[in-house]
Protein backbone atom coordinates (compact mmCIF):
# COMPACT_ATOMS: atom_id res chain seq x y z
CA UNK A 1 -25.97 -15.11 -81.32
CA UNK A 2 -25.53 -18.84 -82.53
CA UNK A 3 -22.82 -18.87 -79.59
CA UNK A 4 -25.08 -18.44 -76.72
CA UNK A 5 -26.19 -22.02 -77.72
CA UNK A 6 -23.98 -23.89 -75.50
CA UNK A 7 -26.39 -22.20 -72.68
CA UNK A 8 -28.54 -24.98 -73.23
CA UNK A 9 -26.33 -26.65 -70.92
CA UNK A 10 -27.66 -24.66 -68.00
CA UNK A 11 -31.12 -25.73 -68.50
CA UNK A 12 -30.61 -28.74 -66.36
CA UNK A 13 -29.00 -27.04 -63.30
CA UNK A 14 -32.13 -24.89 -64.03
CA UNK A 15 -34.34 -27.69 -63.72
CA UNK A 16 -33.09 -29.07 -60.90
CA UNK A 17 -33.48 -25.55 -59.24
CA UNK A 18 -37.37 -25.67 -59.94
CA UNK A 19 -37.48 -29.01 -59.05
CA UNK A 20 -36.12 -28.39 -55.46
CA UNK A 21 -38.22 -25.20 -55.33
CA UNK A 22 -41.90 -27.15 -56.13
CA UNK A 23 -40.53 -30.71 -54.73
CA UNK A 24 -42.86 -33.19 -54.90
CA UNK A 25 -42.90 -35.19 -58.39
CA UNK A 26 -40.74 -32.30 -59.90
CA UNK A 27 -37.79 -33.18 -58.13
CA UNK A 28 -38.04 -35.91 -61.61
CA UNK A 29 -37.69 -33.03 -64.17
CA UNK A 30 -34.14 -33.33 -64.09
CA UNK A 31 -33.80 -37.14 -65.13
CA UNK A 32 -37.17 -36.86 -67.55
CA UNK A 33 -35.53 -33.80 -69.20
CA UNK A 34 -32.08 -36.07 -69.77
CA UNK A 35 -33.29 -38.83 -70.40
CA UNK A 36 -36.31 -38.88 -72.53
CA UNK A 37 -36.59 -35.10 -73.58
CA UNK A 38 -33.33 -34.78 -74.72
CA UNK A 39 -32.89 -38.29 -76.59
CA UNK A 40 -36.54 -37.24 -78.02
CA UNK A 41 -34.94 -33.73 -79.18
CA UNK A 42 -31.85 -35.51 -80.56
CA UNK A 43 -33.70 -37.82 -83.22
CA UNK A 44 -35.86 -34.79 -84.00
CA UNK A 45 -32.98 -32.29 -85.37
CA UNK A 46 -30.73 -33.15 -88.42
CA UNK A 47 -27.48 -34.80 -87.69
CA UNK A 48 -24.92 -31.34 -88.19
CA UNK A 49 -21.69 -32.63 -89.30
CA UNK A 50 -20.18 -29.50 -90.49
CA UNK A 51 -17.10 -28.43 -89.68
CA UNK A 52 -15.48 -24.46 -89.21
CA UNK A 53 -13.68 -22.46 -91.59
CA UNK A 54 -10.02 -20.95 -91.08
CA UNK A 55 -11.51 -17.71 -90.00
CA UNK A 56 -14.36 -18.77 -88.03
CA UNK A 57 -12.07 -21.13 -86.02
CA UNK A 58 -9.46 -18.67 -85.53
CA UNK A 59 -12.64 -15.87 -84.37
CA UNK A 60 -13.89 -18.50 -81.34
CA UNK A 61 -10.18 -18.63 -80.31
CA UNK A 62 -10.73 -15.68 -79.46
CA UNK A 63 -13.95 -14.91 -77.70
CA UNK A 64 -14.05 -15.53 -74.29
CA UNK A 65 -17.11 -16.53 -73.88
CA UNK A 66 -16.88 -19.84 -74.86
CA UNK A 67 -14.80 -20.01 -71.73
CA UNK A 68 -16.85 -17.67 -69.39
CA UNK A 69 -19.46 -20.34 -69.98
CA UNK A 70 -17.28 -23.10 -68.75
CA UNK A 71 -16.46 -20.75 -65.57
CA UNK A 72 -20.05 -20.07 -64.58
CA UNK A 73 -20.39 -23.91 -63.97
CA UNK A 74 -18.39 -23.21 -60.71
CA UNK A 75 -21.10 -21.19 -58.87
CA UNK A 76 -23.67 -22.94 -60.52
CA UNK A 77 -22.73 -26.64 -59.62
CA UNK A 78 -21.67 -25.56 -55.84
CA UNK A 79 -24.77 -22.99 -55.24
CA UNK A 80 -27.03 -25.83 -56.31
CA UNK A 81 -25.27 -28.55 -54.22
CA UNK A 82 -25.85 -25.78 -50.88
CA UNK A 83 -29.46 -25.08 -51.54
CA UNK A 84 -29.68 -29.20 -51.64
CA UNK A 85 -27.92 -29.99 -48.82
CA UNK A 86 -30.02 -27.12 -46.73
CA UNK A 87 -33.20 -28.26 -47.56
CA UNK A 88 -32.46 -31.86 -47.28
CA UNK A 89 -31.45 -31.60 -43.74
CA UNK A 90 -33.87 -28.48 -42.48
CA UNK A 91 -37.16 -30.39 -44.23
CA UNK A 92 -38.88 -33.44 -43.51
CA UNK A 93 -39.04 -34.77 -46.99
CA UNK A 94 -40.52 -37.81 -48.68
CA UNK A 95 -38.04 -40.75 -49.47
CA UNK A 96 -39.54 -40.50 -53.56
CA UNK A 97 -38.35 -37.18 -53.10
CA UNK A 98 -35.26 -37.52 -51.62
CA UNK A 99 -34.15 -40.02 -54.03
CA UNK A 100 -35.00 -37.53 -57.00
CA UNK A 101 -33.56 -34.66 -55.90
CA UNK A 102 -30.03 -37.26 -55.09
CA UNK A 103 -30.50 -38.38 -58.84
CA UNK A 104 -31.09 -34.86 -60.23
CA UNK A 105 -27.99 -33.44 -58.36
CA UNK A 106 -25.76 -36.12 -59.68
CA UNK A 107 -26.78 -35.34 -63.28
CA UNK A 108 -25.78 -31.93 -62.71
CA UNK A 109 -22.00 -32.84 -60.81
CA UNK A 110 -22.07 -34.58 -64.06
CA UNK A 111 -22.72 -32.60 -66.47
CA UNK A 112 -22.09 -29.36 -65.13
CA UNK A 113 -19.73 -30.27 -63.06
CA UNK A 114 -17.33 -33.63 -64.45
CA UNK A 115 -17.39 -32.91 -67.65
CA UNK A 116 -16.86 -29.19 -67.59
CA UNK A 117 -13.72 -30.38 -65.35
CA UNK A 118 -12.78 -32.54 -68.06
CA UNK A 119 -12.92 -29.78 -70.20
CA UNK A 120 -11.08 -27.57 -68.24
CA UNK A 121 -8.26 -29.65 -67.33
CA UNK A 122 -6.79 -30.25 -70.71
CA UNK A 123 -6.15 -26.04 -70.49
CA UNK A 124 -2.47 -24.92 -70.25
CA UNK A 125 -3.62 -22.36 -67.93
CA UNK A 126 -3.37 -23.38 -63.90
CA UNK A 127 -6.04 -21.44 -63.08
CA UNK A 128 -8.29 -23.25 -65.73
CA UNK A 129 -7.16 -26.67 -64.23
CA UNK A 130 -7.87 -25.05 -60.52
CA UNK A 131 -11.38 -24.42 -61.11
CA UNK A 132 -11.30 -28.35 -62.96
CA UNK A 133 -10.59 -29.61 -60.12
CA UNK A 134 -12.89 -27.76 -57.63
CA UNK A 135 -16.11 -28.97 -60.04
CA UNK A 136 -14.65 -32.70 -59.11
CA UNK A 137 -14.75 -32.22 -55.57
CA UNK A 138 -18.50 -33.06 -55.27
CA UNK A 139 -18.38 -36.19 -56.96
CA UNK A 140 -15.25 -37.44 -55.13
CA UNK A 141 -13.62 -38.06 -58.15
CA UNK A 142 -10.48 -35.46 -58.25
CA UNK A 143 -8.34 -38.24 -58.82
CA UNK A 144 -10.05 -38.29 -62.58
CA UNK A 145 -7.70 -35.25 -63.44
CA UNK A 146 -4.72 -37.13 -63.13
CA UNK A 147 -5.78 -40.79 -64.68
CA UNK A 148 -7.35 -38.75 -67.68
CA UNK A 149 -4.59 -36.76 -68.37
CA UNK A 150 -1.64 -38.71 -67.85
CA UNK A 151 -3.47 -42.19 -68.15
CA UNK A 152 -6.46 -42.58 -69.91
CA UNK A 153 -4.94 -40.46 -73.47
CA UNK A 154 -1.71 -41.96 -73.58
CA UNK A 155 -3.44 -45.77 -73.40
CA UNK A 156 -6.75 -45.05 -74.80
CA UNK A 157 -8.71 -48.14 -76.86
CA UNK A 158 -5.95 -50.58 -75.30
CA UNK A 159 -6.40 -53.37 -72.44
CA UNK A 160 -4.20 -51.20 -70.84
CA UNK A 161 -6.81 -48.06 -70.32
CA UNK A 162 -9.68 -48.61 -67.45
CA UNK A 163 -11.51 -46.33 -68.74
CA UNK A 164 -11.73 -48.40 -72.27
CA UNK A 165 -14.37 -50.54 -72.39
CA UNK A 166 -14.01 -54.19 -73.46
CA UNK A 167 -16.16 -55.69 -76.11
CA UNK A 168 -18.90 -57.40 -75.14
CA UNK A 169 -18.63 -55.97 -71.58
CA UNK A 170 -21.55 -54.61 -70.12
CA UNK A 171 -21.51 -51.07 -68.60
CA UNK A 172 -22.73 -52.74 -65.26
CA UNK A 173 -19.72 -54.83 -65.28
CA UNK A 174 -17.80 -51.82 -66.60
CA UNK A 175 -18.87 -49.50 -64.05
CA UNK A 176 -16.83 -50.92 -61.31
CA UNK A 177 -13.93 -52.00 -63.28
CA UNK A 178 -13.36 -48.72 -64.85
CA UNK A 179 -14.12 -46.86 -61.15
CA UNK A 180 -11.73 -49.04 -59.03
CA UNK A 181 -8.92 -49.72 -61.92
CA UNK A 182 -8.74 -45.95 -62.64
CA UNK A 183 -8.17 -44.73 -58.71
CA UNK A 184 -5.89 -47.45 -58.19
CA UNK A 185 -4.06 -46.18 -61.14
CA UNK A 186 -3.94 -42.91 -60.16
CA UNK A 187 -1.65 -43.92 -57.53
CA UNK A 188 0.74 -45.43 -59.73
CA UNK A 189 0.71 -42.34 -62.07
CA UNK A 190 1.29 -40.21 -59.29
CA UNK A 191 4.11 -42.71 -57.88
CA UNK A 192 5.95 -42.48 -61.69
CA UNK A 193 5.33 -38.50 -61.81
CA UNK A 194 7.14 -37.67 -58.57
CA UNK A 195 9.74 -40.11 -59.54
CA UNK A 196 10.30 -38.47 -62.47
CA UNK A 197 10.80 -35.56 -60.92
CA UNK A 198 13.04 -37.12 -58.23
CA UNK A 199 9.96 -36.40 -55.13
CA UNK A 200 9.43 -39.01 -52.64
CA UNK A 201 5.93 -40.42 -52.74
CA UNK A 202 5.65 -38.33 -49.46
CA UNK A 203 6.16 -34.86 -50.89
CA UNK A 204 3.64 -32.32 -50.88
CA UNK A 205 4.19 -32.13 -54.47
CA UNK A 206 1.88 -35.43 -54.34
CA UNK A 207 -1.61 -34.40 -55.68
CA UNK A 208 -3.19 -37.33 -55.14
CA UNK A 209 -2.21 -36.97 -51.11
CA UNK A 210 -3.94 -33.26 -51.51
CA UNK A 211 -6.95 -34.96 -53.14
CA UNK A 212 -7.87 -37.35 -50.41
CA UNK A 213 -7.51 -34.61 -47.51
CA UNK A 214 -9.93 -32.14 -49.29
CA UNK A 215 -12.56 -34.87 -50.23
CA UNK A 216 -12.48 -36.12 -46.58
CA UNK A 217 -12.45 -32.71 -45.32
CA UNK A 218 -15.55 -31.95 -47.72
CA UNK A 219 -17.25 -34.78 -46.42
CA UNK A 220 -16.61 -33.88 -42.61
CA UNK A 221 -17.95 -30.02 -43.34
CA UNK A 222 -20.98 -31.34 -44.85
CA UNK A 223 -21.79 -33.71 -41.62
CA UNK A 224 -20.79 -30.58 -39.02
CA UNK A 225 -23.13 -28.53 -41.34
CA UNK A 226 -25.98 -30.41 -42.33
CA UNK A 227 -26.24 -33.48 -40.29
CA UNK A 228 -26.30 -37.32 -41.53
CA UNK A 229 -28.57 -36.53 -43.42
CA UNK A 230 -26.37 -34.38 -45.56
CA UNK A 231 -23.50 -36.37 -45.40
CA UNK A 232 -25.91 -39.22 -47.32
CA UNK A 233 -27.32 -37.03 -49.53
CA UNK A 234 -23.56 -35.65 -50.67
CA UNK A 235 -22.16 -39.37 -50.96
CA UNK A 236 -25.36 -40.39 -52.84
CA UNK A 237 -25.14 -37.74 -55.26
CA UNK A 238 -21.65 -38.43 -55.80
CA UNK A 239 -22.10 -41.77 -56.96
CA UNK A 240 -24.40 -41.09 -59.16
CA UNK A 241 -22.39 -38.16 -60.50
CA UNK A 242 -19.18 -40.15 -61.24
CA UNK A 243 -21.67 -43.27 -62.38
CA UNK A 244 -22.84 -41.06 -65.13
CA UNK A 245 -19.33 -40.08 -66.16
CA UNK A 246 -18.24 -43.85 -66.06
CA UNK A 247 -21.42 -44.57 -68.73
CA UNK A 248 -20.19 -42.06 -71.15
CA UNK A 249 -17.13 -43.61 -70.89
CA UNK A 250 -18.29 -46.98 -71.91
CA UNK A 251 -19.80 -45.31 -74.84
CA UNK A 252 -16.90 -43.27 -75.76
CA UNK A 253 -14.88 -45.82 -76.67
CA UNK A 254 -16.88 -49.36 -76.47
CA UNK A 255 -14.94 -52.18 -78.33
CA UNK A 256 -12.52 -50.03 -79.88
CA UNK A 257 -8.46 -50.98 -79.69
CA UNK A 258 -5.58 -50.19 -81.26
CA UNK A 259 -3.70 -52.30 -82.93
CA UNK A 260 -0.22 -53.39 -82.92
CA UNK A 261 2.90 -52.30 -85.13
CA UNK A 262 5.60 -54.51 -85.66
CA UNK A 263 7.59 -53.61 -82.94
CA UNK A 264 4.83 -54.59 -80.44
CA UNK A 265 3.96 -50.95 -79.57
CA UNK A 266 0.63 -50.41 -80.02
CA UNK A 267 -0.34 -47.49 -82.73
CA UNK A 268 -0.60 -43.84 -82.48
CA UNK A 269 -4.07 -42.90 -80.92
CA UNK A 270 -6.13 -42.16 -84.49
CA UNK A 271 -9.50 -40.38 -85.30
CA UNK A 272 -11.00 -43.87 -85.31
CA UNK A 273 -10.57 -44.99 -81.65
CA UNK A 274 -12.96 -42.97 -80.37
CA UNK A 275 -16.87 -42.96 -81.05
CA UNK A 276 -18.37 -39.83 -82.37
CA UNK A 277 -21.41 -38.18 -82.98
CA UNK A 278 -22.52 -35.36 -84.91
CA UNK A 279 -26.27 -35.35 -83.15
CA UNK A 280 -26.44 -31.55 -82.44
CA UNK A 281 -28.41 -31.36 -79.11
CA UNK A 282 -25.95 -33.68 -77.47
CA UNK A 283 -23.22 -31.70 -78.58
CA UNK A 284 -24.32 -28.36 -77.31
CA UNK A 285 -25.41 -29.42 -73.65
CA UNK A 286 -22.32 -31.48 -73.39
CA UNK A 287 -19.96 -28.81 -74.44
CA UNK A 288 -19.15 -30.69 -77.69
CA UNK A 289 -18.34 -33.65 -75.80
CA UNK A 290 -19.67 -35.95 -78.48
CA UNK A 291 -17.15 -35.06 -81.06
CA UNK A 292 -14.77 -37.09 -78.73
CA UNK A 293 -12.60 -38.91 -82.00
CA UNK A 294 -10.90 -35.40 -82.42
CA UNK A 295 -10.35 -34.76 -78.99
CA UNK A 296 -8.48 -37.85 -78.44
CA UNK A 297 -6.63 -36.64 -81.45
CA UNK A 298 -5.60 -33.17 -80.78
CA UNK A 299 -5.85 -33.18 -76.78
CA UNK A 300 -5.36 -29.20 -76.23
CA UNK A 301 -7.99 -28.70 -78.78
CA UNK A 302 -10.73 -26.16 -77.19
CA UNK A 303 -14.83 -27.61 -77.06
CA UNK A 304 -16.25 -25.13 -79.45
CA UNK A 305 -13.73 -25.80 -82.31
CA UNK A 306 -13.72 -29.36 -82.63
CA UNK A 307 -14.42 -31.43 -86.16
CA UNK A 308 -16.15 -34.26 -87.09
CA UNK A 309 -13.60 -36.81 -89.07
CA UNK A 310 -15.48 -38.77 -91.73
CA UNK A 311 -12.89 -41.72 -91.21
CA UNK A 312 -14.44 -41.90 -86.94
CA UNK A 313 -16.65 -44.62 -86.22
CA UNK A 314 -20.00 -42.85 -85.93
CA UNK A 315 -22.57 -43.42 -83.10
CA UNK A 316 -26.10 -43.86 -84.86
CA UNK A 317 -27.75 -42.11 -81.43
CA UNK A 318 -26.20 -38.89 -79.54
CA UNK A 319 -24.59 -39.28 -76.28
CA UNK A 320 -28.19 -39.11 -74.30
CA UNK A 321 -29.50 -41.72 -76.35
CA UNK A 322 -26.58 -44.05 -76.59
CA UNK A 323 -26.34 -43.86 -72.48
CA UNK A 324 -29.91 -44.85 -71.72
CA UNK A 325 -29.63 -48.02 -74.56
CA UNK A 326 -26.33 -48.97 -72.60
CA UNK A 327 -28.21 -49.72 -68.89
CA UNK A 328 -30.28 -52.73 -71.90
CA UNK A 329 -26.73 -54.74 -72.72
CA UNK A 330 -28.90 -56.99 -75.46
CA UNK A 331 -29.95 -53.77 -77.01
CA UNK A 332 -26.48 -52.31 -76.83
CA UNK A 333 -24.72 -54.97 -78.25
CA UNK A 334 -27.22 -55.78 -81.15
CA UNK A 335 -27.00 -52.06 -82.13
CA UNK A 336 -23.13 -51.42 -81.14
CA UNK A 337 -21.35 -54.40 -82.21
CA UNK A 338 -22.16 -54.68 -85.77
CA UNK A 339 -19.50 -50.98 -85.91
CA UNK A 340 -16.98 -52.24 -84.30
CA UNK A 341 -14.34 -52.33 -87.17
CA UNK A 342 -13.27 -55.84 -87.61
CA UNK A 343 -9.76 -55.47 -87.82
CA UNK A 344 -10.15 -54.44 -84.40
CA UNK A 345 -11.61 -57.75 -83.03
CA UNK A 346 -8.61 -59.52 -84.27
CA UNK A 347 -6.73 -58.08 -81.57
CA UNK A 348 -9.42 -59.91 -78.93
C-alpha cells in the first residue's frame, strides 16, 4: 500500500479540477495548496533519508505501477487543459479569476506535466519518451527533451550548462538566462546530432524542426477552437508552467561547479553537484524529484528507487519550500550560500 503514495501527486490536478468547478476564490486552491500547504506539510514530517534494500529495489523494478502512475499524467494534464480552455472562452469570467485558474494550470503543466516528461524521457523505451514529449507540448517547452538529455547532464554545475545557476544570481535574473540560453542551445545540439549522424540540418530526422511545427500548430487549434481568449489563456499558462520548471532548476543546482582536473577537463559529474533533499512530502508529489544528486549520477535510474548520498549537499527546506524562499534573493542567499562548498567558489 505504501506505493500508492506517489498519488499524492494527483491531488493538485485534483484541486485545480474543483477549483474550475466552484470558480470564484477557489480557482486559488491550487497555488495555496503548493505553496503554503505543502511547505507547511514538509517542516511538519521527519526528514526520511532511508534508502532501499537489494530486494526491495529489485521488487519496484518490477511493478508497473510506479510507471502506470507516470502514464496517467497524460490524460490528466491534457483533460484538465480542455475543460480550461472551454470554460475560459464559453464564460464571462472575472479577471481575479482568470488569472488563478492561468496560475493553477501552469502548476499542473508543471508538475504533472514537465516534470513527469522529465521523468519519462530518461526511459530507453520510445514509447516512454513519446508520451515525454506530448506532456511538454502545453508548456511550449519540447525543446527541454533534447537540452536535458544531451545538454544539461553532460555539462551540469559548469558555466557551460544554462540550466546551472550562477552563484549569487538571482532566479529572476536566472529565469531568462536559463529559458533563452537553453532553446538556443537546443539548436546547436540538434545541429551536432544530425552531423553526427551525417543528416543535413534540413532532414526530417531534425526534432527540433518537428517541435516548432506541433507547438505552432497547437497554438493555431487552440485559437480556431476557443477563440483569443484561449489562445491567451494557453500561452499564459505556458509561461508559468516552464517558469516553474526554470525555479526548480535554480534550486537544483544553485552555486554548485565542478572543478577542474589537470588536463583542463572539468570532473566527472559527482553526488555532490546536485542539491538534495530528503523532505518526504516533496519527494512523493514530485515523483522523487528532490533526490536529484543521484539522478545526475546514475541518469537511467527509475524515480521510485533513487538514494540519498550522505556526501550531497543537502537542502535544509524541500523543493516547495526552497522555491517560494528563491522569488526573496536576500533570503535565498543568506540561507543558500553559507552550503556552497568552498572549494567550489575557487573556481568563480
Amino acid at each position: 500500500m505504501k506505493d500508492l503514495k506517489y498519488l499524492a501527486a494527483f491531488s493538485i490536478p485534483l484541486l485545480a479540477v474543483l477549483g474550475l468547478y466552484f470558480k470564484g476564490i477557489y480557482v486559488y486552491l491550487v497555488p495555496i495548496y503548493a505553496f503554503v500547504l505543502l511547505p507547511v506539510f514538509e517542516m511538519s514530517f521527519p526528514i526520511d533519508d532511508t534508502n532501499l534494500e537489494t530486494e526491495e529495489v529489485a521488487n519496484k523494478l518490477k511493478n508497473k505501477l510506479f510507471d502506470w502512475l507516470l502514464y496517467l499524467n497524460l490524460p490528466i494534464v491534457y483533460g484538465l487543459l480542455f475543460l480550461n480552455l472551454k470554460t475560459v472562452a464559453s464564460q464571462n469570467l472575472e479577471t481575479y479569476e482568470i488569472v488563478g485558474l492561468v496560475i493553477s494550470l501552469g502548476i499542473v503543466l508543471a508538475i504533472n506535466g514537465i516534470n513527469v516528461a522529465h521523468e519519462l524521457g530518461h526511459r530507453q523505451r520510445s514509447n516512454a519518451r513519446f508520451l515525454g514529449k506530448a506532456l511538454l507540448l502545453p508548456s511550449l517547452y519540447m525543446h527541454f527533451y533534447i537540452e536535458h538529455n544531451f545538454g544539461h547532464h553532460l555539462h551540469a554545475a559548469t558555466p557551460e550548462d544554462p540550466a546551472t545557476a550562477k552563484y549569487n544570481q538571482s532566479v529572476y535574473s536566472f529565469w531568462f538566462t536559463s529559458t533563452i540560453r537553453q532553446y538556443l542551445k537546443s539548436w546547436k545540439i540538434q545541429k551536432k546530432l544530425l552531423n553526427n549522424n551525417n543528416k543535413s540540418f534540413f532532414s526530417v530526422k531534425n526534432d527540433m524542426f518537428w517541435f516548432t511545427i506541433i507547438q505552432i500548430s497547437y497554438l493555431v487549434i487552440v485559437y480556431l477552437l476557443f477563440s483569443s481568449s484561449g489562445l491567451f489563456f494557453a500561452l499564459a499558462s505556458a509561461i508559468v508552467g516552464f517558469i516553474l520548471l526554470e525555479t526548480v532548476n535554480y534550486i537544483e543546482h544553485y552555486g554548485l561547479l565542478r572543478l577542474k582536473t589537470k588536463s583542463g577537463r572539468y570532473e566527472r559529474v559527482k553526488k555532490i553537484h546536485s542539491w538534495n533533499s530528503n523532505h518526504i512530502i516533496g519527494r512523493i508529489v514530485l515523483y522523487e524529484l528532490t533526490r536529484h544528486s543521484d539522478h545526475h549520477y546514475k541518469t537511467t535510474k527509475k524515480y521510485q528507487i533513487l538514494d540519498c548520498h550522505k556526501e550531497s549537499p543537502q537542502m535544509p527546506y524541500g523543493y516547495p519550500t526552497s522555491m517560494l524562499i528563491s522569488l526573496f534573493p536576500p533570503l535565498w542567499f543568506k540561507i543558500m550560500n553559507k552550503r556552497v562548498p568552498k572549494e567550489m567558489l575557487t573556481t568563480l
